[in-house]
C-alpha atoms as a PDB file:
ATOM      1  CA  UNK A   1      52.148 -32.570  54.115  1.00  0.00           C
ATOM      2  CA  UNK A   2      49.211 -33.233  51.979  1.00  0.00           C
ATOM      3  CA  UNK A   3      47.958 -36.762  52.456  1.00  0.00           C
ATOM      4  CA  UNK A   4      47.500 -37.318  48.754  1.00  0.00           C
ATOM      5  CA  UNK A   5      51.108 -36.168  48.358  1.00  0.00           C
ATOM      6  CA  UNK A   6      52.260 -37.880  51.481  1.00  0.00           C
ATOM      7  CA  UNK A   7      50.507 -41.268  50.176  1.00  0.00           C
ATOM      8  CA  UNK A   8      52.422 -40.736  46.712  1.00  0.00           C
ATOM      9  CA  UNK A   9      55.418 -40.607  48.646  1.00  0.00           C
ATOM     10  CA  UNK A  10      54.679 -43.800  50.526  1.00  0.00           C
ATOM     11  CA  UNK A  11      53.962 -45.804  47.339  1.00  0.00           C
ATOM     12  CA  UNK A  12      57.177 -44.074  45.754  1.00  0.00           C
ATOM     13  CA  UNK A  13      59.160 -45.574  48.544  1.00  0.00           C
ATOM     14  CA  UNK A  14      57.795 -48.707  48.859  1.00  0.00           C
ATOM     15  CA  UNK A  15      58.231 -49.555  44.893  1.00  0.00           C
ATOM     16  CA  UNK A  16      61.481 -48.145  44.661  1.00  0.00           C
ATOM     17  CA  UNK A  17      62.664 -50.798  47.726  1.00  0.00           C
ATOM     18  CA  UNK A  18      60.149 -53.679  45.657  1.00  0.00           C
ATOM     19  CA  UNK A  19      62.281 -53.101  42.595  1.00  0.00           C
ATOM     20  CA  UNK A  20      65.280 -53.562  44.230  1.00  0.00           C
ATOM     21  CA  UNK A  21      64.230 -56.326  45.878  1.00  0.00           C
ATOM     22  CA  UNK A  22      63.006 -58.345  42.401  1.00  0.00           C
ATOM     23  CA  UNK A  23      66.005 -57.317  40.540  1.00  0.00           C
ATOM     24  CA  UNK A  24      68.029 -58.597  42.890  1.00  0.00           C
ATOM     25  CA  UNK A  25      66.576 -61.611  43.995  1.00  0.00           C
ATOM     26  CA  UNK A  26      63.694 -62.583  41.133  1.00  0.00           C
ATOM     27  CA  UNK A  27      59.611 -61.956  41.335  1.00  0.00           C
ATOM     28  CA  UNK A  28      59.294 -65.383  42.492  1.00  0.00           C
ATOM     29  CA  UNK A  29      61.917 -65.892  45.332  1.00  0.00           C
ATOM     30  CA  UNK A  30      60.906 -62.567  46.970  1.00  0.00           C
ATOM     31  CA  UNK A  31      58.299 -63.029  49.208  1.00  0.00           C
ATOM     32  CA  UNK A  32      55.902 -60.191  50.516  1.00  0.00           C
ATOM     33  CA  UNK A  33      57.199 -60.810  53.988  1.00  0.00           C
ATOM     34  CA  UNK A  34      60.861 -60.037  52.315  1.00  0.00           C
ATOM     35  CA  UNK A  35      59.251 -57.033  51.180  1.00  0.00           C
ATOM     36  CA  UNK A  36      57.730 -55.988  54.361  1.00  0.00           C
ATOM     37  CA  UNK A  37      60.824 -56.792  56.307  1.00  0.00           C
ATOM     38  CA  UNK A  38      63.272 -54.185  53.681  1.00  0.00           C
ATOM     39  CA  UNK A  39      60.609 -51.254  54.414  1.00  0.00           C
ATOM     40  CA  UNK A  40      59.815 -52.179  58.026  1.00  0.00           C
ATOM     41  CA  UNK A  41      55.867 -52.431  57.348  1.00  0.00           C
ATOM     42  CA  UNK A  42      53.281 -54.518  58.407  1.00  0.00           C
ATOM     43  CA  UNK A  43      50.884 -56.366  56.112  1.00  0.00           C
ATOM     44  CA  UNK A  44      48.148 -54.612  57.108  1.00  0.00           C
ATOM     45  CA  UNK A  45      50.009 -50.940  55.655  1.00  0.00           C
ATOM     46  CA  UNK A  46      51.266 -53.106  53.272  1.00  0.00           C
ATOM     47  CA  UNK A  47      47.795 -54.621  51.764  1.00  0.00           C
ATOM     48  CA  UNK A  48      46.536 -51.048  52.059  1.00  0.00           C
ATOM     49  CA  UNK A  49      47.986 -49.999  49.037  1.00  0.00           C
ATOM     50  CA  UNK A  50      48.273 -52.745  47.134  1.00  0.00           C
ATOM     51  CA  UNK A  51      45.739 -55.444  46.768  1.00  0.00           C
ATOM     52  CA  UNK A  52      48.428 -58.689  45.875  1.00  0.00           C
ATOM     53  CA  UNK A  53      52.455 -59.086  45.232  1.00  0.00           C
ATOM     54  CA  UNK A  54      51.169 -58.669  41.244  1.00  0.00           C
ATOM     55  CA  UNK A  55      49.387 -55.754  41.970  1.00  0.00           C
ATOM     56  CA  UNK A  56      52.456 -54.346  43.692  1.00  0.00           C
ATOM     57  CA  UNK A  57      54.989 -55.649  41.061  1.00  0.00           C
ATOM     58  CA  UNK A  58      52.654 -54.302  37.792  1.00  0.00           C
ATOM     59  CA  UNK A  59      52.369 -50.951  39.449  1.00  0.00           C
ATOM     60  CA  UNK A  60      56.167 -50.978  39.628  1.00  0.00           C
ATOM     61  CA  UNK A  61      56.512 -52.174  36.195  1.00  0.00           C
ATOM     62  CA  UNK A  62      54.431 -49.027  35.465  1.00  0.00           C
ATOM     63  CA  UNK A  63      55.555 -46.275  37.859  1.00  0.00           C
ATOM     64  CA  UNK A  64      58.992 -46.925  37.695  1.00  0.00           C
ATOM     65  CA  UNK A  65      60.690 -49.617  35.136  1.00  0.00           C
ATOM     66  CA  UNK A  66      58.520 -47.969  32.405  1.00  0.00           C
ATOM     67  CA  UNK A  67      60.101 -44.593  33.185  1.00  0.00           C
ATOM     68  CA  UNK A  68      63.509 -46.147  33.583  1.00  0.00           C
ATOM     69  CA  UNK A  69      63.683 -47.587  30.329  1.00  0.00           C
ATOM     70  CA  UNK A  70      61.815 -44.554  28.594  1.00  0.00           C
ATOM     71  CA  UNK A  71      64.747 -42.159  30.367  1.00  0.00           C
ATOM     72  CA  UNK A  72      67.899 -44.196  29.434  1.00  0.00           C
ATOM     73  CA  UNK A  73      67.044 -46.204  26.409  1.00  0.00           C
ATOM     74  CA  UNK A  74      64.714 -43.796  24.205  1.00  0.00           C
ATOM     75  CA  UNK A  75      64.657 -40.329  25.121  1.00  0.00           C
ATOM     76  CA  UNK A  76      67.821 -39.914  24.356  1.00  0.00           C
ATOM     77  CA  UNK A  77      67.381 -41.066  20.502  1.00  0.00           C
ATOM     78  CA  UNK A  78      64.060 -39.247  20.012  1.00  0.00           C
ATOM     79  CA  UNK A  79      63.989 -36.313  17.939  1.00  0.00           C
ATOM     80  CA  UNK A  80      67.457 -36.829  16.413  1.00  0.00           C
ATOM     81  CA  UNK A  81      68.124 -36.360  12.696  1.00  0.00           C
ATOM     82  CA  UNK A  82      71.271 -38.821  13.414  1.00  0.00           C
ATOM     83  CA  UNK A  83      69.941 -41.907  15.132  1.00  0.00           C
ATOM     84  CA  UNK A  84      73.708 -43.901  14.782  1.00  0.00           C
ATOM     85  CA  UNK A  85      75.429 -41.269  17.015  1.00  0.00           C
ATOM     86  CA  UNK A  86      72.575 -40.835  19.431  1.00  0.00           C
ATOM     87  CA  UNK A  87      72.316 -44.626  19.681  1.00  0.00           C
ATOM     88  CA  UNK A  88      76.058 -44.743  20.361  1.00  0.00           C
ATOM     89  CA  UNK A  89      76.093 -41.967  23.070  1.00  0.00           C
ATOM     90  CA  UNK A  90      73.066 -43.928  24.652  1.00  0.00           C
ATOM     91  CA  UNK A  91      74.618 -47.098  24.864  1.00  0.00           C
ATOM     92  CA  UNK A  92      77.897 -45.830  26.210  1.00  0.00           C
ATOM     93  CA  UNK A  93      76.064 -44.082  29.031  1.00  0.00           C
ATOM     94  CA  UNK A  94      73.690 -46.914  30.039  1.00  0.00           C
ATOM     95  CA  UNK A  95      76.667 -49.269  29.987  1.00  0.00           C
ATOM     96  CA  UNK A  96      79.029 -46.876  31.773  1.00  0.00           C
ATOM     97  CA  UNK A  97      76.517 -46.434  34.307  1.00  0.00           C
ATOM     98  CA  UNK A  98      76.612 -50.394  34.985  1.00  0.00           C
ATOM     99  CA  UNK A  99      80.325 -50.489  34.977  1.00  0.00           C
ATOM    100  CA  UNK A 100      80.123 -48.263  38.111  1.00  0.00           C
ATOM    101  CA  UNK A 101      76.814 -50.116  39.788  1.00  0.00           C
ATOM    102  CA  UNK A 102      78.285 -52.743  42.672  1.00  0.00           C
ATOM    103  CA  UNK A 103      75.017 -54.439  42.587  1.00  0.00           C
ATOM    104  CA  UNK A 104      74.524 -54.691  38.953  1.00  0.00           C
ATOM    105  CA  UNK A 105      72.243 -58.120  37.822  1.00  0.00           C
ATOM    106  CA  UNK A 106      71.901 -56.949  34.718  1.00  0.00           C
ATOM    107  CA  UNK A 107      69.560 -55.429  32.191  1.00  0.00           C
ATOM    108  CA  UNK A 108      66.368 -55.691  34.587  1.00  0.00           C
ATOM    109  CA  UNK A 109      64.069 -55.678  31.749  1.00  0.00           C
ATOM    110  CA  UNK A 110      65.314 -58.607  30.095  1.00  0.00           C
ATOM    111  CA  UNK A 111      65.954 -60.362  33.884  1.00  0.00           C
ATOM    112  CA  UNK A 112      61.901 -59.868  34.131  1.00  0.00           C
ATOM    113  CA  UNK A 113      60.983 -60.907  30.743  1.00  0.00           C
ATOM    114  CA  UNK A 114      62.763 -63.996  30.894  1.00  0.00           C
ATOM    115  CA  UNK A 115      61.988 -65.011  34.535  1.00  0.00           C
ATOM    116  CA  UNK A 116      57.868 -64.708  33.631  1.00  0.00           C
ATOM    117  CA  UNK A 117      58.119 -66.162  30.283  1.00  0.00           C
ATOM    118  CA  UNK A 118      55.197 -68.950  30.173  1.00  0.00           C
ATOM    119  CA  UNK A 119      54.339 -67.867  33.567  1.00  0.00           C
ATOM    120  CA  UNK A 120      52.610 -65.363  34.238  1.00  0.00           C
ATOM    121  CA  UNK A 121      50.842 -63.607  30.929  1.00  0.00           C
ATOM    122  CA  UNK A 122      49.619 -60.576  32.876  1.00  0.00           C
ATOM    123  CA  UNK A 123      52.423 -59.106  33.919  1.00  0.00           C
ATOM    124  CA  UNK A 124      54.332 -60.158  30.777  1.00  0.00           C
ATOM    125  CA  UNK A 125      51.994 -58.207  28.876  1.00  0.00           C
ATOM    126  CA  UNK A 126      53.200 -54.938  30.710  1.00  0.00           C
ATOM    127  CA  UNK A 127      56.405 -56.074  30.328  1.00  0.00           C
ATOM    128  CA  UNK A 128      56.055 -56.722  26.604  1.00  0.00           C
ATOM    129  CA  UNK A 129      54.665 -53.255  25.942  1.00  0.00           C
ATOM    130  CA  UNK A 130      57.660 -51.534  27.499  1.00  0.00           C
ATOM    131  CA  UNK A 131      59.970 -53.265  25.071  1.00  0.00           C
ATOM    132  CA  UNK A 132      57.896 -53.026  22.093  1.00  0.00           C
ATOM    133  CA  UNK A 133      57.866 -49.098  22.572  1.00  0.00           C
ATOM    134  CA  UNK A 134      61.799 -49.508  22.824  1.00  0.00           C
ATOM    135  CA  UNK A 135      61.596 -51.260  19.764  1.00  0.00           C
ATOM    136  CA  UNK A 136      59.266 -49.025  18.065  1.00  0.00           C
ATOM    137  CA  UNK A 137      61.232 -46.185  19.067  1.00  0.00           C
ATOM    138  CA  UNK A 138      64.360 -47.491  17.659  1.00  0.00           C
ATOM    139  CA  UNK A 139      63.060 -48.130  14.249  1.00  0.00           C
ATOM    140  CA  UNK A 140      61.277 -44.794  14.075  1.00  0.00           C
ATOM    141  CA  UNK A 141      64.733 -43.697  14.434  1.00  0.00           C
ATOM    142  CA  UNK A 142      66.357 -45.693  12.091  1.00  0.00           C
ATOM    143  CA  UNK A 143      63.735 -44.924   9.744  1.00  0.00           C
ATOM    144  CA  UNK A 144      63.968 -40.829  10.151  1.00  0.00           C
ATOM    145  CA  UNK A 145      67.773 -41.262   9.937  1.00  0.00           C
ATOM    146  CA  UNK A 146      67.056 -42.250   6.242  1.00  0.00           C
ATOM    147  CA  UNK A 147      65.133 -40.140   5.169  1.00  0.00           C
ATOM    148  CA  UNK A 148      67.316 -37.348   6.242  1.00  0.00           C
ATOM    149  CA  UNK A 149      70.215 -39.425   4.694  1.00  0.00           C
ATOM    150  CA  UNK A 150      72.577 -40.988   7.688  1.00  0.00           C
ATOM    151  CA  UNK A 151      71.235 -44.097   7.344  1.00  0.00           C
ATOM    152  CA  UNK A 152      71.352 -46.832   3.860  1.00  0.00           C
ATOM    153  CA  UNK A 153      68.162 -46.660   2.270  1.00  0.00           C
ATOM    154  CA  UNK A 154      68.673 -50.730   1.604  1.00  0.00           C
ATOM    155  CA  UNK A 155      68.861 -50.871   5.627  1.00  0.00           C
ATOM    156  CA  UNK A 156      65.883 -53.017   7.259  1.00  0.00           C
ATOM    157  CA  UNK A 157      65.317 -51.072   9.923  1.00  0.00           C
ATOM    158  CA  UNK A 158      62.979 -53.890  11.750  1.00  0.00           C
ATOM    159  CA  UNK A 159      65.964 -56.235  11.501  1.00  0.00           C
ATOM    160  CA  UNK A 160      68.388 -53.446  12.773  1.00  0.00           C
ATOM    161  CA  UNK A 161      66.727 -52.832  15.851  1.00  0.00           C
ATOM    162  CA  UNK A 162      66.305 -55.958  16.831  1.00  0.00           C
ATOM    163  CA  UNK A 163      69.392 -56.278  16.722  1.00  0.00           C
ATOM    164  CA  UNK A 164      70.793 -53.837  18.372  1.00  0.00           C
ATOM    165  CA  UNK A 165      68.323 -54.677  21.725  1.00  0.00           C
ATOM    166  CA  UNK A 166      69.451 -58.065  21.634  1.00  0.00           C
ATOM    167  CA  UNK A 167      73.008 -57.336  21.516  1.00  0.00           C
ATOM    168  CA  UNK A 168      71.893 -54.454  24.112  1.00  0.00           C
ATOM    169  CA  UNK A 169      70.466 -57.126  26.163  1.00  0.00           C
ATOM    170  CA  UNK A 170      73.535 -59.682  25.788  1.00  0.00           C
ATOM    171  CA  UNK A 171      76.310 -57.685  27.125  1.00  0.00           C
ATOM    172  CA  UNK A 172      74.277 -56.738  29.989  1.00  0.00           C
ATOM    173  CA  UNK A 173      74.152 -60.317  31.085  1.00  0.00           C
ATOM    174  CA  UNK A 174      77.643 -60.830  30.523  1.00  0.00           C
ATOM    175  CA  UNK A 175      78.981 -57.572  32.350  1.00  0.00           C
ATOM    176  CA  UNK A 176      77.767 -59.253  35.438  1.00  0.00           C
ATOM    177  CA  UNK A 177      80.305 -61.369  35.381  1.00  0.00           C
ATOM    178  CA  UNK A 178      84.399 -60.291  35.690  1.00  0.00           C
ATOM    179  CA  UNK A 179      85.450 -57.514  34.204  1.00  0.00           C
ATOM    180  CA  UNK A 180      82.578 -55.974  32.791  1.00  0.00           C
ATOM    181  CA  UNK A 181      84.417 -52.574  31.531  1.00  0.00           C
ATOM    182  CA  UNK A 182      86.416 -54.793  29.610  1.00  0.00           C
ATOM    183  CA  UNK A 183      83.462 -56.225  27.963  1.00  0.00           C
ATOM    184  CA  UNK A 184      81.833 -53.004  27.583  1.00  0.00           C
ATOM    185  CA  UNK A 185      84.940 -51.558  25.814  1.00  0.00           C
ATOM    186  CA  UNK A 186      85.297 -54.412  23.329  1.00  0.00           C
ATOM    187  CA  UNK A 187      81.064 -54.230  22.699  1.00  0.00           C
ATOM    188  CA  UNK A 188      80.998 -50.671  21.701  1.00  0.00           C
ATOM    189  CA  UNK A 189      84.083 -50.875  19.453  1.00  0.00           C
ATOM    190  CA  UNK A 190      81.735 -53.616  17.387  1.00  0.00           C
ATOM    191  CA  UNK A 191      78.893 -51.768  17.960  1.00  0.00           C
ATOM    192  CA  UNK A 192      80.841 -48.812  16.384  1.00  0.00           C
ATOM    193  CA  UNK A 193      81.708 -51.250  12.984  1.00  0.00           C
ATOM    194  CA  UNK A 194      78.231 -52.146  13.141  1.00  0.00           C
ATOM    195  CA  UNK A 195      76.335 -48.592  12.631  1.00  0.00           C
ATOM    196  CA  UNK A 196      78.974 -47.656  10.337  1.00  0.00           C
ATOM    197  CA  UNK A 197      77.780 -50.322   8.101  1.00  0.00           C
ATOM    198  CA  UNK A 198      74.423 -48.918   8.317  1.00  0.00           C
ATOM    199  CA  UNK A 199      75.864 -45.564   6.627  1.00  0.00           C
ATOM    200  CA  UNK A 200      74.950 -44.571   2.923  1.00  0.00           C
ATOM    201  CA  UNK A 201      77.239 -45.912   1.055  1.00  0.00           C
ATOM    202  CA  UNK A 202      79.546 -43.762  -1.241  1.00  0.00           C
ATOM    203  CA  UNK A 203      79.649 -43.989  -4.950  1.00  0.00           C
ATOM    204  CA  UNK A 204      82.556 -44.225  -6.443  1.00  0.00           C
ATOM    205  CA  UNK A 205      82.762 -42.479  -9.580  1.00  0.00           C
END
């Protein structure tokens, strides 16, 4: 294998076991020994990648929760003329897809945003940028779904997408508690009355 490709793959691995290790556990209570242990590495391989824990975390952040987010939460509303259904299709599948996870902690965006709130402004600035793109993207959305007439023209689309991510963010906590299909179900029947009311409303002659 090429060793640019074979390095690629090395890094691939050893964020992909990193993530799992912070989402599980927290940035702060996972050590780089915990990390070394989970991929069998020594520091030395270790430190020859990545020059610090932040440095290892913010390319993670970059590599691989940026794509995450990008691949569940907006790609699959871009480029629709109908942002209500694509935002309910979305939302069903993300929260399906944590019904079925065993080792779900919730939404690991929010997890990270909260746990380096007032601490650490680097890496919340790469963690703020991720969400503001989900934001923007959701009121681009909101905003095209007007002008082609599925959404109110009254409708603050700002205001709407904020909250829908914090009610996006909210049941995600919750679901990892009991019976988190449950909770799912009764969410997306509100979310359902919610968008609705974001419709054009008719005129009654």
């Amino acid at each position: 294998m090429d060793k640019n490709l074979k390095r690629m793959a090395t890094m691939h691995r050893m964020q992909t076991a990193g993530l799992e290790l912070f989402y599980a556990n927290g940035y702060y209570a996972t050590s780089v020994d915990d990390i070394l242990k989970k991929l069998s590495l020594s520091k030395g391989a270790f430190y020859y990648h990545f020059v610090s824990k932040e440095d290892f975390f913010i390319q993670i952040i970059q590599n691989l929760l940026a794509r995450k987010i990008y691949s569940v939460l907006i790609e699959p509303i871009e480029g629709h003329d109908n942002p209500l259904e694509q935002i309910v299709d979305c939302f069903e599948d993300a929260l399906q897809t944590a019904v079925h996870n065993d080792m779900d902690f919730g939404c690991v965006l929010n997890n990270f945003l909260t746990e380096f709130r007032g601490k650490d402004q680097k890496i919340m600035k790469h963690l703020c940028d991720i969400f503001s793109i989900w934001e923007v993207n959701l009121v681009s959305a909101l905003q095209k779904g007007k002008f082609n007439g599925y959404v109110d023209r009254h409708v603050d689309c700002e205001a709407a997408a904020t909250y829908l991510i914090s009610s996006y963010f909210g049941v995600r906590t919750l679901m990892v508690g009991t019976t988190p299909s449950a909770r799912k179900y009764r969410f997306m029947s509100q979310l359902r009355v919610y968008l609705k009311s974001l419709e054009p409303k008719k005129v009654v002659a």
